[in-house]
N, C-alpha and C. Protein backbone atom coordinates (compact mmCIF):
# COMPACT_ATOMS: atom_id res chain seq x y z
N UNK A 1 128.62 -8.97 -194.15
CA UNK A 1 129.14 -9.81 -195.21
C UNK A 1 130.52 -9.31 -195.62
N UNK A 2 131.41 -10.04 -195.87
CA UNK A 2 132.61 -9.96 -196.36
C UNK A 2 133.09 -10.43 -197.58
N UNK A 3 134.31 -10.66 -198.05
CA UNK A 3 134.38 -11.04 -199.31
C UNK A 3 135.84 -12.00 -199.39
N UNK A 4 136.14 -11.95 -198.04
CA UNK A 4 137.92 -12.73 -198.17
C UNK A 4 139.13 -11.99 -198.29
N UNK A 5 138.86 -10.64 -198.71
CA UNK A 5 140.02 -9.80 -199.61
C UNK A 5 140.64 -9.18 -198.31
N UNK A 6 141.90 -9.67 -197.78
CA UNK A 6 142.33 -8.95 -196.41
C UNK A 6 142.83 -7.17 -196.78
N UNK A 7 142.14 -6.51 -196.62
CA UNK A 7 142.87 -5.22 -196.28
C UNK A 7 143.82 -4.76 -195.78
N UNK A 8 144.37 -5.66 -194.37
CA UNK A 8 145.19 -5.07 -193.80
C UNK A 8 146.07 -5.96 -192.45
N UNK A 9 147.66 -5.98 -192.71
CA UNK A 9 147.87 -6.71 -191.48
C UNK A 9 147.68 -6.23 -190.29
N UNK A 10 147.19 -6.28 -189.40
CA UNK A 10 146.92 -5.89 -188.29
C UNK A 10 148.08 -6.76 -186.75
N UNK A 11 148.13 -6.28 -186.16
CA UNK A 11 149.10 -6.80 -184.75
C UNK A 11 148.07 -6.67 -183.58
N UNK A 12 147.63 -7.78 -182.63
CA UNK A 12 147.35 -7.69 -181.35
C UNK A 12 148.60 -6.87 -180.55
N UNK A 13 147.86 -5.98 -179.88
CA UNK A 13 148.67 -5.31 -178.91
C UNK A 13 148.72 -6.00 -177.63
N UNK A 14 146.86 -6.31 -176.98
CA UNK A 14 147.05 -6.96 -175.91
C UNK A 14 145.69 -8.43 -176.16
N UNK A 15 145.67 -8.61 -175.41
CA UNK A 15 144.93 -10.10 -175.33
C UNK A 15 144.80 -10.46 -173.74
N UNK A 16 143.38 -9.71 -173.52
CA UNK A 16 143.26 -9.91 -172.23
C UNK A 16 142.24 -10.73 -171.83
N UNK A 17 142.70 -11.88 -170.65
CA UNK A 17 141.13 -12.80 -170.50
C UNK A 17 140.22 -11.93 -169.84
N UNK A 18 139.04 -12.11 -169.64
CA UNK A 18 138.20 -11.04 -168.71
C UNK A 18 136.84 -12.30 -168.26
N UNK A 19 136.47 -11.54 -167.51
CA UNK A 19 135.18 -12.43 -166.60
C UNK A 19 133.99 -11.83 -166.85
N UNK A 20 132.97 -12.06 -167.24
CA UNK A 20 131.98 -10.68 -167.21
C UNK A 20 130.64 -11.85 -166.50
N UNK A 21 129.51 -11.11 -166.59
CA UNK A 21 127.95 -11.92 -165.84
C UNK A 21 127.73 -12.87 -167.63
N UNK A 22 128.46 -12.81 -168.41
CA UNK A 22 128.47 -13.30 -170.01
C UNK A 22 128.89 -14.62 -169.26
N UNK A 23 129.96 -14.75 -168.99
CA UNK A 23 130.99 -15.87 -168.77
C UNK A 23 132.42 -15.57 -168.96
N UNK A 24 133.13 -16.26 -169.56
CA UNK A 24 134.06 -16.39 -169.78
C UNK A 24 134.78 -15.47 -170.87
N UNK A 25 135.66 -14.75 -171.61
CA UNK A 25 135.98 -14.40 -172.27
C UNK A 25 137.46 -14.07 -173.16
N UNK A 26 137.68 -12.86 -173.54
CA UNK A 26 138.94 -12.07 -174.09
C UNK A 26 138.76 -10.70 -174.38
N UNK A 27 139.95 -10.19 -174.20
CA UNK A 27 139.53 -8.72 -175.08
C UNK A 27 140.51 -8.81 -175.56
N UNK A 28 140.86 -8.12 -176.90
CA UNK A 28 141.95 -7.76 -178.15
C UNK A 28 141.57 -6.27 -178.12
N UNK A 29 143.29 -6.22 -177.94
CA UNK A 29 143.42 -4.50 -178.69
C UNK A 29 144.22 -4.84 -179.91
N UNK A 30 143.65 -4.60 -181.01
CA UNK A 30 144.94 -4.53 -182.48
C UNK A 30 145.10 -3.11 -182.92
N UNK A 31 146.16 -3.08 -183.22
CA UNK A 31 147.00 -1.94 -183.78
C UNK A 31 146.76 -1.99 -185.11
N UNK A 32 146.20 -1.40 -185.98
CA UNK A 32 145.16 -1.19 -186.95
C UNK A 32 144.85 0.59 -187.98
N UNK A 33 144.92 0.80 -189.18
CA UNK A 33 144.86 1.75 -189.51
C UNK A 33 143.83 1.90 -190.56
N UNK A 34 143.88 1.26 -191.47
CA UNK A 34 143.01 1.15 -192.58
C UNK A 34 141.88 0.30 -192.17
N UNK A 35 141.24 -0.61 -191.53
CA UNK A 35 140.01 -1.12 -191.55
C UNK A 35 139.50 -0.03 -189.95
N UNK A 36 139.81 1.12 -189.82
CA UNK A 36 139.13 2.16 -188.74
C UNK A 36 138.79 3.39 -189.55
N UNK A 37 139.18 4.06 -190.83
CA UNK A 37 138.40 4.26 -191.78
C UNK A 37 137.14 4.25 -191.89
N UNK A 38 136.07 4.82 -191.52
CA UNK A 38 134.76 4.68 -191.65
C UNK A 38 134.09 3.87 -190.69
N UNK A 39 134.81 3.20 -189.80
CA UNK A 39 134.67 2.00 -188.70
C UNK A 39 134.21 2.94 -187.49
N UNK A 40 132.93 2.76 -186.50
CA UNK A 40 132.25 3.59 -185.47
C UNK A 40 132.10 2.75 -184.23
N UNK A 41 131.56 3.19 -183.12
CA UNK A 41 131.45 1.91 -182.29
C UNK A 41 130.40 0.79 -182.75
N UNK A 42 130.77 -0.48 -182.47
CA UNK A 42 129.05 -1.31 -182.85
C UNK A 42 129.70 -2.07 -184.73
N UNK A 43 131.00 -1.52 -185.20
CA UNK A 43 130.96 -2.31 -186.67
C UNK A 43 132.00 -2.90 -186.40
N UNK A 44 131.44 -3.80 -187.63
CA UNK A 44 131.99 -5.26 -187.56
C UNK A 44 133.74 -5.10 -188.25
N UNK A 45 134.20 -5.85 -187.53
CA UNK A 45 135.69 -6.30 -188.54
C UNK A 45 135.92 -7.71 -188.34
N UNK A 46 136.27 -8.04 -189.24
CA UNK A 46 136.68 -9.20 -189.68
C UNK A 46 138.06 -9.84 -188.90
N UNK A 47 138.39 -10.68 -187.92
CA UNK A 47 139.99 -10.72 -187.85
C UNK A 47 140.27 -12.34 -187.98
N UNK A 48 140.60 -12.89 -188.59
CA UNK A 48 141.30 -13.80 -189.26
C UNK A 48 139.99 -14.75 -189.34
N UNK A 49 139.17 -13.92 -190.28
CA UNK A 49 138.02 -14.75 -190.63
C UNK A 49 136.49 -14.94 -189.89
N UNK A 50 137.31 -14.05 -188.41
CA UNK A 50 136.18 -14.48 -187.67
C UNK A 50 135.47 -12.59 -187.20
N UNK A 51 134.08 -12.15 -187.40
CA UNK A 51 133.40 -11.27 -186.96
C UNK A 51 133.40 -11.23 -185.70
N UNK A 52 133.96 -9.96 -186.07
CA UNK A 52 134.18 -9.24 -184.27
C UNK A 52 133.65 -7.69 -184.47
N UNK A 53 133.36 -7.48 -183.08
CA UNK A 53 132.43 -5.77 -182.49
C UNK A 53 133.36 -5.02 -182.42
N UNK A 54 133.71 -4.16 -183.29
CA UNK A 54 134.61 -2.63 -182.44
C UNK A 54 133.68 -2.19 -181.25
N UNK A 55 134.36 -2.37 -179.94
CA UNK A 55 133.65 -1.47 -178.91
C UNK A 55 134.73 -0.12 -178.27
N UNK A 56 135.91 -0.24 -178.67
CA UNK A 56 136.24 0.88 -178.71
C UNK A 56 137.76 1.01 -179.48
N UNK A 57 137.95 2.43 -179.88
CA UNK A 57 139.06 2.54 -180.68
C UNK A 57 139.80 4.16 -180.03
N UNK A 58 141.34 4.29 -180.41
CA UNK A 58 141.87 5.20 -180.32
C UNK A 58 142.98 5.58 -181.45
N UNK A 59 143.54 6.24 -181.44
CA UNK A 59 144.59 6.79 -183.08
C UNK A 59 145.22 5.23 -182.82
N UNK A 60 144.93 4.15 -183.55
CA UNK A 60 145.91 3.32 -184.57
C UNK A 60 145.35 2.14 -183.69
N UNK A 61 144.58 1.98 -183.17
CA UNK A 61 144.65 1.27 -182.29
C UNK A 61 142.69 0.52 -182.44
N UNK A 62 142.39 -0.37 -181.85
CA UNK A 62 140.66 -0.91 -182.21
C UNK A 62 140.69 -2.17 -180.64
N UNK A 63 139.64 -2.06 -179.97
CA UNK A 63 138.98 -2.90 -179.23
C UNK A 63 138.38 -3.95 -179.72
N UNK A 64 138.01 -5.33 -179.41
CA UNK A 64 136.84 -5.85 -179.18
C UNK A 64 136.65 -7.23 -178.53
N UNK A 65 135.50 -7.71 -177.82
CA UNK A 65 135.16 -8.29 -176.79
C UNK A 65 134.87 -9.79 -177.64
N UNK A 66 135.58 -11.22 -177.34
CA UNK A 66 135.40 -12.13 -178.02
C UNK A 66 135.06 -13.36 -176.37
N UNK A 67 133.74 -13.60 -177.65
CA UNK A 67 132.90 -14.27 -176.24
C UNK A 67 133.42 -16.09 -176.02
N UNK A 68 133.38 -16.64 -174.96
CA UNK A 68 133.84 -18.00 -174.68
C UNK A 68 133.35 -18.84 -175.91
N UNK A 69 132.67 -18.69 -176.57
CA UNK A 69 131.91 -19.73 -177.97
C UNK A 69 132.87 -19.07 -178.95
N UNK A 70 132.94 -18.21 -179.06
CA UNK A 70 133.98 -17.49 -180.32
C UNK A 70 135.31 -18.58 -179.74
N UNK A 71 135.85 -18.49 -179.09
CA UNK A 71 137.07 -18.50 -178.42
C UNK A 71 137.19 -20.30 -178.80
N UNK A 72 136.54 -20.99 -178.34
CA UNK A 72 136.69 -22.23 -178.62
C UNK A 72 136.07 -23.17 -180.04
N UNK A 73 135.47 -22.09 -181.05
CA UNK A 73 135.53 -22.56 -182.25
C UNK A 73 136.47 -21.67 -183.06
N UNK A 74 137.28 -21.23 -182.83
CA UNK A 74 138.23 -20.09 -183.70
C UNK A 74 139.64 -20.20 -182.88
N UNK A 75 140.55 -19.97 -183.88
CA UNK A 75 141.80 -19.83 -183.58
C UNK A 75 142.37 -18.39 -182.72
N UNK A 76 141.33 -17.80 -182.60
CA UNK A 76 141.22 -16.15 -181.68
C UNK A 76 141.54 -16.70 -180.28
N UNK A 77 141.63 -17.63 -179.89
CA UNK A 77 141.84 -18.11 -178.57
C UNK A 77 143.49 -18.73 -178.59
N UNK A 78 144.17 -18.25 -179.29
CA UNK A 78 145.36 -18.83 -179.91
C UNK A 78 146.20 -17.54 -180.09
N UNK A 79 145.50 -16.08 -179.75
CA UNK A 79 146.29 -14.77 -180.26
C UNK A 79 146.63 -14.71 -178.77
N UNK A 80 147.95 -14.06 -179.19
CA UNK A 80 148.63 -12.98 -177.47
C UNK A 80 149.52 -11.84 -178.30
N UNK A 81 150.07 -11.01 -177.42
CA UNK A 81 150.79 -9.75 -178.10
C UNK A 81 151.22 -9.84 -179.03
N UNK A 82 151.50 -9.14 -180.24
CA UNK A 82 152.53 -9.36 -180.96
C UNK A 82 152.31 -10.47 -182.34
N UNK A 83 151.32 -11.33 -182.37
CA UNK A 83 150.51 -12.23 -182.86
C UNK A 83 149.64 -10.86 -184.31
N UNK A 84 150.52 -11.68 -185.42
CA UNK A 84 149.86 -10.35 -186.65
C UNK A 84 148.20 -11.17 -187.10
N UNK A 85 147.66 -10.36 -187.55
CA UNK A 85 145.97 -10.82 -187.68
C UNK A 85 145.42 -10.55 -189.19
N UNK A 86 145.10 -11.11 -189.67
CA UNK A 86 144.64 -10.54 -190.86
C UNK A 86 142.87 -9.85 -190.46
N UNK A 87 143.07 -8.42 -191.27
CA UNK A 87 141.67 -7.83 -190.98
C UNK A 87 140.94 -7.50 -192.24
N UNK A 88 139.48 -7.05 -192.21
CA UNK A 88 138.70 -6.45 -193.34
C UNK A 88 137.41 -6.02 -193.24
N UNK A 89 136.90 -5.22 -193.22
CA UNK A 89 136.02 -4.72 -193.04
C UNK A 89 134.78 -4.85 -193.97
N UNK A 90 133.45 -5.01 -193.35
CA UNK A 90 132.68 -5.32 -194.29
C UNK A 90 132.44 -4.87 -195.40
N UNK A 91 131.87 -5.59 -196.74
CA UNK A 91 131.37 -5.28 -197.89
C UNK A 91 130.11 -4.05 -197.93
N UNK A 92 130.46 -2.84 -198.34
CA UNK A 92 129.43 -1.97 -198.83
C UNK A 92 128.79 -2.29 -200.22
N UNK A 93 127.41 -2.14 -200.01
CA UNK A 93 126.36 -2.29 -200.99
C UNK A 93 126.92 -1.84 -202.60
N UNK A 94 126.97 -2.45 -203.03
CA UNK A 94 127.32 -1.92 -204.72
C UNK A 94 129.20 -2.19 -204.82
N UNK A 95 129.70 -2.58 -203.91
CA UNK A 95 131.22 -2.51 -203.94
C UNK A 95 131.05 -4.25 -204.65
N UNK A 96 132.65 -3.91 -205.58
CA UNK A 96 132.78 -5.16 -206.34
C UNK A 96 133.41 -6.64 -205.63
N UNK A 97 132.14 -7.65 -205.73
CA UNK A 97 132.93 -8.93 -204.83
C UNK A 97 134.56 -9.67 -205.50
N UNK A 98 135.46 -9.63 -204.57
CA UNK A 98 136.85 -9.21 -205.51
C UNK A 98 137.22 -11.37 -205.18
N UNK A 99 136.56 -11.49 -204.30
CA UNK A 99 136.81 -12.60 -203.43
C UNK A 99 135.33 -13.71 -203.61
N UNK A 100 134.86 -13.86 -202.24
CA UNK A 100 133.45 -15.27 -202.46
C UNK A 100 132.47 -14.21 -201.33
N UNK A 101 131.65 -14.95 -201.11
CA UNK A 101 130.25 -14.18 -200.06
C UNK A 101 131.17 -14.99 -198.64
N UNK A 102 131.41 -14.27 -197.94
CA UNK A 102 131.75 -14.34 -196.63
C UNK A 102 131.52 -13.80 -195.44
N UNK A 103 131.25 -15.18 -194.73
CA UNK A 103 130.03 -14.31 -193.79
C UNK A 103 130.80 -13.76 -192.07
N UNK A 104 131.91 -14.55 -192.07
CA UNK A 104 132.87 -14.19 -191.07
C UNK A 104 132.07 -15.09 -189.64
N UNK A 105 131.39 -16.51 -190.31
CA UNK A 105 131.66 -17.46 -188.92
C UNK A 105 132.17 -18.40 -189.45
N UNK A 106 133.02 -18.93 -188.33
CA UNK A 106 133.94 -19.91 -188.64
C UNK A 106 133.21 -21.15 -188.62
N UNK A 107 133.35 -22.22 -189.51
CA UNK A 107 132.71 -23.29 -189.45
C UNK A 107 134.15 -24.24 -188.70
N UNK A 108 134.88 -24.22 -188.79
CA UNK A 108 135.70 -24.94 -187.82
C UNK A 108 137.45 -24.34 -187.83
N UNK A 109 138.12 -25.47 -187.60
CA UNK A 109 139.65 -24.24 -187.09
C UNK A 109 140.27 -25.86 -188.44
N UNK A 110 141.76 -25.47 -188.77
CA UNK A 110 142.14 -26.37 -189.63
C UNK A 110 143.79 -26.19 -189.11
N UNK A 111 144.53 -27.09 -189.68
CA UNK A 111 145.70 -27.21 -188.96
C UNK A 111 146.79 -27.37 -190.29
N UNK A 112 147.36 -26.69 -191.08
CA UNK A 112 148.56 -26.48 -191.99
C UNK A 112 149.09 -27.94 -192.04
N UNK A 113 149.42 -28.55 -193.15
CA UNK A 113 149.95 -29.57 -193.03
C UNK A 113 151.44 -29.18 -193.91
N UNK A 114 151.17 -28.27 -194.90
CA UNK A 114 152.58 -28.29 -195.65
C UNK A 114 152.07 -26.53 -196.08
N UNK A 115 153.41 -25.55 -195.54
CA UNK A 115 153.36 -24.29 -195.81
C UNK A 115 153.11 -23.94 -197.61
N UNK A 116 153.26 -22.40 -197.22
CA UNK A 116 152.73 -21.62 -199.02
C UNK A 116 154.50 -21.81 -199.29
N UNK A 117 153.83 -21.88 -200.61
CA UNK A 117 153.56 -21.44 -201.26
C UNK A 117 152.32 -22.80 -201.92
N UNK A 118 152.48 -23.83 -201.84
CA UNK A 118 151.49 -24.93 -202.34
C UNK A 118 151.01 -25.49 -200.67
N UNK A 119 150.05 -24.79 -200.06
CA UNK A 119 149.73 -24.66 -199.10
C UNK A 119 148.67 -25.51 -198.71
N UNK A 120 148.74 -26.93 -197.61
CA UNK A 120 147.86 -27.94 -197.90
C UNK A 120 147.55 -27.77 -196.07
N UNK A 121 146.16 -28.18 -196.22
CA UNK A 121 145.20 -28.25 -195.02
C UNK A 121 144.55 -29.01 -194.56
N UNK A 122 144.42 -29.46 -193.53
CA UNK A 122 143.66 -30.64 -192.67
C UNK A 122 142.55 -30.39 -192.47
N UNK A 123 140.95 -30.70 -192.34
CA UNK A 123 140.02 -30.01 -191.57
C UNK A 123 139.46 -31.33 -191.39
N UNK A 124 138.10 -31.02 -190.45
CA UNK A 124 137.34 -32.44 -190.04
C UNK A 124 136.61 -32.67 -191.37
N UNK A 125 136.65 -34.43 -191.65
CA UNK A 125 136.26 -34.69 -192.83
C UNK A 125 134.51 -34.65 -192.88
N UNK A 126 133.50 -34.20 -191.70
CA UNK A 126 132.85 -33.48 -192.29
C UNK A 126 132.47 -32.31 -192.89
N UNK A 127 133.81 -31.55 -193.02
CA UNK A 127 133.27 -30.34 -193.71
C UNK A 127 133.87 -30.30 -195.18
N UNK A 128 134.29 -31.74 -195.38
CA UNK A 128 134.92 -32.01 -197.05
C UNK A 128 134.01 -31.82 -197.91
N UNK A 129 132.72 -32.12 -197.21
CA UNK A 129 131.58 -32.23 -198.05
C UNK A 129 131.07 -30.69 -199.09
N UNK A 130 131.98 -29.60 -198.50
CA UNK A 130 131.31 -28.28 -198.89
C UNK A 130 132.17 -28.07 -199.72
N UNK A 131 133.46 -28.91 -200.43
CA UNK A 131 133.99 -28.34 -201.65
C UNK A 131 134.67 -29.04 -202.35
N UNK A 132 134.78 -28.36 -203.12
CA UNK A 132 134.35 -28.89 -204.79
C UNK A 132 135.86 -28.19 -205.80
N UNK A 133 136.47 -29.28 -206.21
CA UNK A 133 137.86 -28.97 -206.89
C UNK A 133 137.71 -27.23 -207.67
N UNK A 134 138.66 -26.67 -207.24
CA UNK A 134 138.43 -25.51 -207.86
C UNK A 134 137.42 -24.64 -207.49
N UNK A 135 136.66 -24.96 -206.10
CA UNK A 135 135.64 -24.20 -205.43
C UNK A 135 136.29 -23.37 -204.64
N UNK A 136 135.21 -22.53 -203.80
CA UNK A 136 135.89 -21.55 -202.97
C UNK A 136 136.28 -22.10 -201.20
N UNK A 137 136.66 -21.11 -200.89
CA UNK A 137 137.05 -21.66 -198.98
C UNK A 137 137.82 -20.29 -198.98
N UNK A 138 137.33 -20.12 -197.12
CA UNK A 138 138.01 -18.97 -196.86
C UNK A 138 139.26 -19.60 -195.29
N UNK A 139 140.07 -19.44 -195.40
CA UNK A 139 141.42 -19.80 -194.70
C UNK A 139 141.83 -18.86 -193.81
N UNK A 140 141.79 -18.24 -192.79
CA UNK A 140 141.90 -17.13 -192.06
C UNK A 140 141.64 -16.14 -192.43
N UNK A 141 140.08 -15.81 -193.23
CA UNK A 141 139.72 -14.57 -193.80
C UNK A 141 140.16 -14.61 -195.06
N UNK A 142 141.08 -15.15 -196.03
CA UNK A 142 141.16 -14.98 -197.27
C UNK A 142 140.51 -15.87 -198.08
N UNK A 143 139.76 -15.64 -198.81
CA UNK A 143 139.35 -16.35 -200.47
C UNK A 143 140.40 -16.99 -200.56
N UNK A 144 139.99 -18.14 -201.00
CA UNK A 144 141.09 -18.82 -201.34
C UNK A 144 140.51 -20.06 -202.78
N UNK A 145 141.01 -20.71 -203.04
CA UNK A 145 140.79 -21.34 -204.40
C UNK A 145 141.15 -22.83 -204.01
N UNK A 146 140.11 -23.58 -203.68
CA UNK A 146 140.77 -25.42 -203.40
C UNK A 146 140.91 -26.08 -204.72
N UNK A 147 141.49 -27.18 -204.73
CA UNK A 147 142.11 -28.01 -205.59
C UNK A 147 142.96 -29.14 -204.45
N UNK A 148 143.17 -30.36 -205.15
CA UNK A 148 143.70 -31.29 -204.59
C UNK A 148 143.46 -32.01 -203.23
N UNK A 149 141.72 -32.15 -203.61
CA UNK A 149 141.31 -32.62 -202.48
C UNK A 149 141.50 -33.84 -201.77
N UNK A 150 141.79 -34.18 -200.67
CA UNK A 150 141.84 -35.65 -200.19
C UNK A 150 140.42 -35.84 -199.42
N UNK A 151 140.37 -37.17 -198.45
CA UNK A 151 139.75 -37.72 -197.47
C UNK A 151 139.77 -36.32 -196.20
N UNK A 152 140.56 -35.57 -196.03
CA UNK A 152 140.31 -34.72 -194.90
C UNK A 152 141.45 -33.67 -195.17
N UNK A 153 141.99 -33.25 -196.45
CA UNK A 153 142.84 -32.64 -197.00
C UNK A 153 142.68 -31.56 -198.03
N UNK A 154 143.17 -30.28 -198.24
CA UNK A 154 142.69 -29.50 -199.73
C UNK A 154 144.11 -28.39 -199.80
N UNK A 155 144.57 -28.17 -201.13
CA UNK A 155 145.48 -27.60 -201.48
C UNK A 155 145.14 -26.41 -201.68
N UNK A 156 146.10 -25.15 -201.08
CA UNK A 156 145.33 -24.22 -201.97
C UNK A 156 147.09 -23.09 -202.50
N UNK A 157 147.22 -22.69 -203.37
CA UNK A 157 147.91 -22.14 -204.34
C UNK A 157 148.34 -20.77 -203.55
N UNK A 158 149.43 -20.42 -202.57
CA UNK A 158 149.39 -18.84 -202.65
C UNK A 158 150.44 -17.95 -203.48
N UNK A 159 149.87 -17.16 -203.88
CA UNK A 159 151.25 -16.41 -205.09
C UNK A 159 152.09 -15.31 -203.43
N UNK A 160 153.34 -14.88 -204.09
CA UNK A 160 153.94 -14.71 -203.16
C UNK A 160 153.02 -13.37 -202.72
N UNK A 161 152.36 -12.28 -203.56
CA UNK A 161 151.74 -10.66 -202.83
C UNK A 161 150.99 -11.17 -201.45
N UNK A 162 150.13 -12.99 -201.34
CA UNK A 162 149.40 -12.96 -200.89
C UNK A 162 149.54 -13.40 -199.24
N UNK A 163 150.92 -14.22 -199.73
CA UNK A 163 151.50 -14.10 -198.63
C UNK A 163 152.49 -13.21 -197.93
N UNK A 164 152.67 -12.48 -198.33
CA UNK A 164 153.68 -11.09 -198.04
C UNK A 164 152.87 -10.54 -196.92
N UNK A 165 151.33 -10.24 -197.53
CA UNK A 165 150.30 -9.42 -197.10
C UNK A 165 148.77 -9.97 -196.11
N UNK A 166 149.71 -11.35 -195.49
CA UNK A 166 148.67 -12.04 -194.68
C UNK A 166 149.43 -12.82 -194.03
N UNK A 167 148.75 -13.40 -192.92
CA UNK A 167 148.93 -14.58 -191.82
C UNK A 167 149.79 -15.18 -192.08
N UNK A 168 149.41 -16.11 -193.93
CA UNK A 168 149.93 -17.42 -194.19
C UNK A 168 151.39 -17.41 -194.43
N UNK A 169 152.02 -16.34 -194.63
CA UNK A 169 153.46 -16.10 -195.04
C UNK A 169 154.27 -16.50 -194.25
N UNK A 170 153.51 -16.90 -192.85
CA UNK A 170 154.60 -16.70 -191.57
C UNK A 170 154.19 -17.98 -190.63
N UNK A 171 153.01 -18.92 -191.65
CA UNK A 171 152.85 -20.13 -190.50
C UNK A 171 153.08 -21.28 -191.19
N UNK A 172 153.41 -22.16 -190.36
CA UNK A 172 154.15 -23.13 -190.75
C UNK A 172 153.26 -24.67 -190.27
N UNK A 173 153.76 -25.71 -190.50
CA UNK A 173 153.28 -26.97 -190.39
C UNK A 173 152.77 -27.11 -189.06
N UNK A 174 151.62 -27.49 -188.39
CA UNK A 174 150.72 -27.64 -187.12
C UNK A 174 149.73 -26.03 -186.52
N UNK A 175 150.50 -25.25 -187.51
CA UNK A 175 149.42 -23.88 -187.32
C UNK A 175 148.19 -24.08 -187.36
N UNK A 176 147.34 -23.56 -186.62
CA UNK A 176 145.96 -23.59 -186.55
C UNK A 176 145.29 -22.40 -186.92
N UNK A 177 144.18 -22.61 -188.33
CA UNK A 177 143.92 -21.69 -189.42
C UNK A 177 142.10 -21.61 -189.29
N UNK A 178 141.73 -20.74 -189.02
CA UNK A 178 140.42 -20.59 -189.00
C UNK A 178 139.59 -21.08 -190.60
N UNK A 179 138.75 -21.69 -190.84
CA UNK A 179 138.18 -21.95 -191.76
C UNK A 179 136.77 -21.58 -191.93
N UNK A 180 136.16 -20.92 -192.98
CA UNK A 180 134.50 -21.02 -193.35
C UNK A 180 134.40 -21.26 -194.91
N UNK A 181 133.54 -22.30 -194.61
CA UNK A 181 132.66 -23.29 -196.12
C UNK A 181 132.05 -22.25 -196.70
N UNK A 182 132.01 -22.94 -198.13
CA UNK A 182 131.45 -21.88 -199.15
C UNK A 182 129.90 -22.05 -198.37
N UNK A 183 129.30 -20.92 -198.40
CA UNK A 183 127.47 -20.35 -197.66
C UNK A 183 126.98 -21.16 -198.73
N UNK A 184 127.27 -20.77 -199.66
CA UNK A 184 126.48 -21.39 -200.98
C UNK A 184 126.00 -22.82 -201.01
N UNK A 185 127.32 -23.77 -200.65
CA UNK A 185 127.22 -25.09 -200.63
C UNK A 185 126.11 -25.04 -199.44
N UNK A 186 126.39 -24.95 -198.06
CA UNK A 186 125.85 -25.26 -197.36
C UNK A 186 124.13 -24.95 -197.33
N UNK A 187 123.86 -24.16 -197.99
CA UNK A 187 122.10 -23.59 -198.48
C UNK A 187 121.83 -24.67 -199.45
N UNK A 188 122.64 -25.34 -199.97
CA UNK A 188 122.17 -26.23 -201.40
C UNK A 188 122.21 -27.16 -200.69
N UNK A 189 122.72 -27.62 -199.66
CA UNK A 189 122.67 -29.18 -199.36
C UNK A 189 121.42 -29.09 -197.91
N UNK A 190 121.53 -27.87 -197.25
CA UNK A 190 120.19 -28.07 -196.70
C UNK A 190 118.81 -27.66 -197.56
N UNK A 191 118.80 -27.28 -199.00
CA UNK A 191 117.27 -27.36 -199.44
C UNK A 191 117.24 -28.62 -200.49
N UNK A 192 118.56 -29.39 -200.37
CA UNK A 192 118.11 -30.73 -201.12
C UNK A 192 118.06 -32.11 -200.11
N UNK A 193 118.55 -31.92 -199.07
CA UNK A 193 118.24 -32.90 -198.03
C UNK A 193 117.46 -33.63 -197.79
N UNK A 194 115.93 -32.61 -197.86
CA UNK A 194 114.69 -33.35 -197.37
C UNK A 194 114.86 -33.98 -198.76
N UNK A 195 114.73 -34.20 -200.01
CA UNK A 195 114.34 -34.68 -201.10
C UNK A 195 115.26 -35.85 -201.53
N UNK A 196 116.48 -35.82 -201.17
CA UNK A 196 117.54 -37.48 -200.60
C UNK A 196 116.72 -38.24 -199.87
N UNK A 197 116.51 -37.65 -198.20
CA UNK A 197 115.70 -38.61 -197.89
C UNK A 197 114.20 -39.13 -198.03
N UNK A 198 113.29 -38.04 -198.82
CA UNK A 198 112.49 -38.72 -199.21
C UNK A 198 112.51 -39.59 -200.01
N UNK A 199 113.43 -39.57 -200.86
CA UNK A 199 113.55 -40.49 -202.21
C UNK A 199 114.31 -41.90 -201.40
N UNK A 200 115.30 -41.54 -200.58
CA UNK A 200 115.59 -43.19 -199.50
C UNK A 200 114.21 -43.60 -198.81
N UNK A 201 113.46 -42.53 -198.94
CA UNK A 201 112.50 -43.25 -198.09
C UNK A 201 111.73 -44.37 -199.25
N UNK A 202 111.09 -44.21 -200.11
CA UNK A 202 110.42 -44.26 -201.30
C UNK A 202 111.52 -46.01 -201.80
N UNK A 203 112.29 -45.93 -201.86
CA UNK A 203 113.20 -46.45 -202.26
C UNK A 203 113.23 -47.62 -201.42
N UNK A 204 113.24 -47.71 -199.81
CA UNK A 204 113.46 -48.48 -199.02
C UNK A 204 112.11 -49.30 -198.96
């Protein structure tokens, strides 16, 4: 579990395709200091929203193996050298949620329509359904705060620290932005579902 709050810019060093008996794949090396801190083989980091495996690390430096399904629902299939990443490492038990509950899978990829600082976003208009003016959304790993929702559109506010210290500072109109729906919404609308359609049923 995560929380949105990026720790740290991070840089792909390399971005390599690879073949394995898996299928298809990638490997990322990022150049990395603060989310390797307490980080062992086997834990999770966060990189632009999306949960990934440290499988191996060296002074400044972090591995990990991103499988053909990662790759084509996430904008991780979109990194090569040099490409900065936003990272964060999971939430420890009792640490304060600074951000929303984030679980680090991407529910789909979104495409910048107008840069930060009043920073507006495209996504498929079924996932409009998971928010709510002034609700949460996470945007390449950061918490973020919607407002100004359209038909397949949502605004979100960045003050300048937040872009200084992430992704969004540096992408511009047709960028492609990893997205995950508030968990919350999506648990509330699958334990009220059955009870819509029973009541259409009843009704009909």
């Amino acid at each position: 579990m995560f929380t949105g709050i990026v720790e740290e810019l991070g840089t792909v060093l390399e971005a390599t395709p690879v073949t394995s008996e898996w299928g298809e794949g990638k490997r990322l090396r990022i150049a990395a200091h603060t989310v390797l801190e307490g980080s062992d083989l086997g834990a999770s980091i966060a990189v632009n929203g999306c949960c990934l495996t440290l499988v191996e690390q060296g002074d400044g430096w972090w591995e990990t193996d991103v499988s053909g399904e990662t790759l084509t629902r996430s904008n991780i299939t979109d990194l090569s050298a040099g490409d900065p990443v936003n990272l964060e490492r999971p939430m420890a038990l009792g640490d304060r949620l600074g951000g929303h509950i984030v679980l680090g899978h991407v529910d789909g990829v979104g495409t910048i329509v107008k840069p930060v600082p009043d920073l507006q976003v495209r996504i498929d208009r079924d996932l409009m359904r998971y928010l709510v003016e002034k609700g949460s959304v996470t945007v390449d790993g950061i918490s973020l705060t919607a407002f100004g929702l359209g038909e397949d559109t949502f605004q979100v506010a960045i003050i300048p620290h937040t872009a200084d210290v992430t992704t969004l500072g540096s992408k511009g109109p047709g960028a492609r932005v990893n997205i995950e729906m508030d968990i919350l919404a999506k648990h509330i609308e699958r334990l009220v579902q059955p009870h819509v359609e029973a009541a259409g049923a009843v009704e009909g």
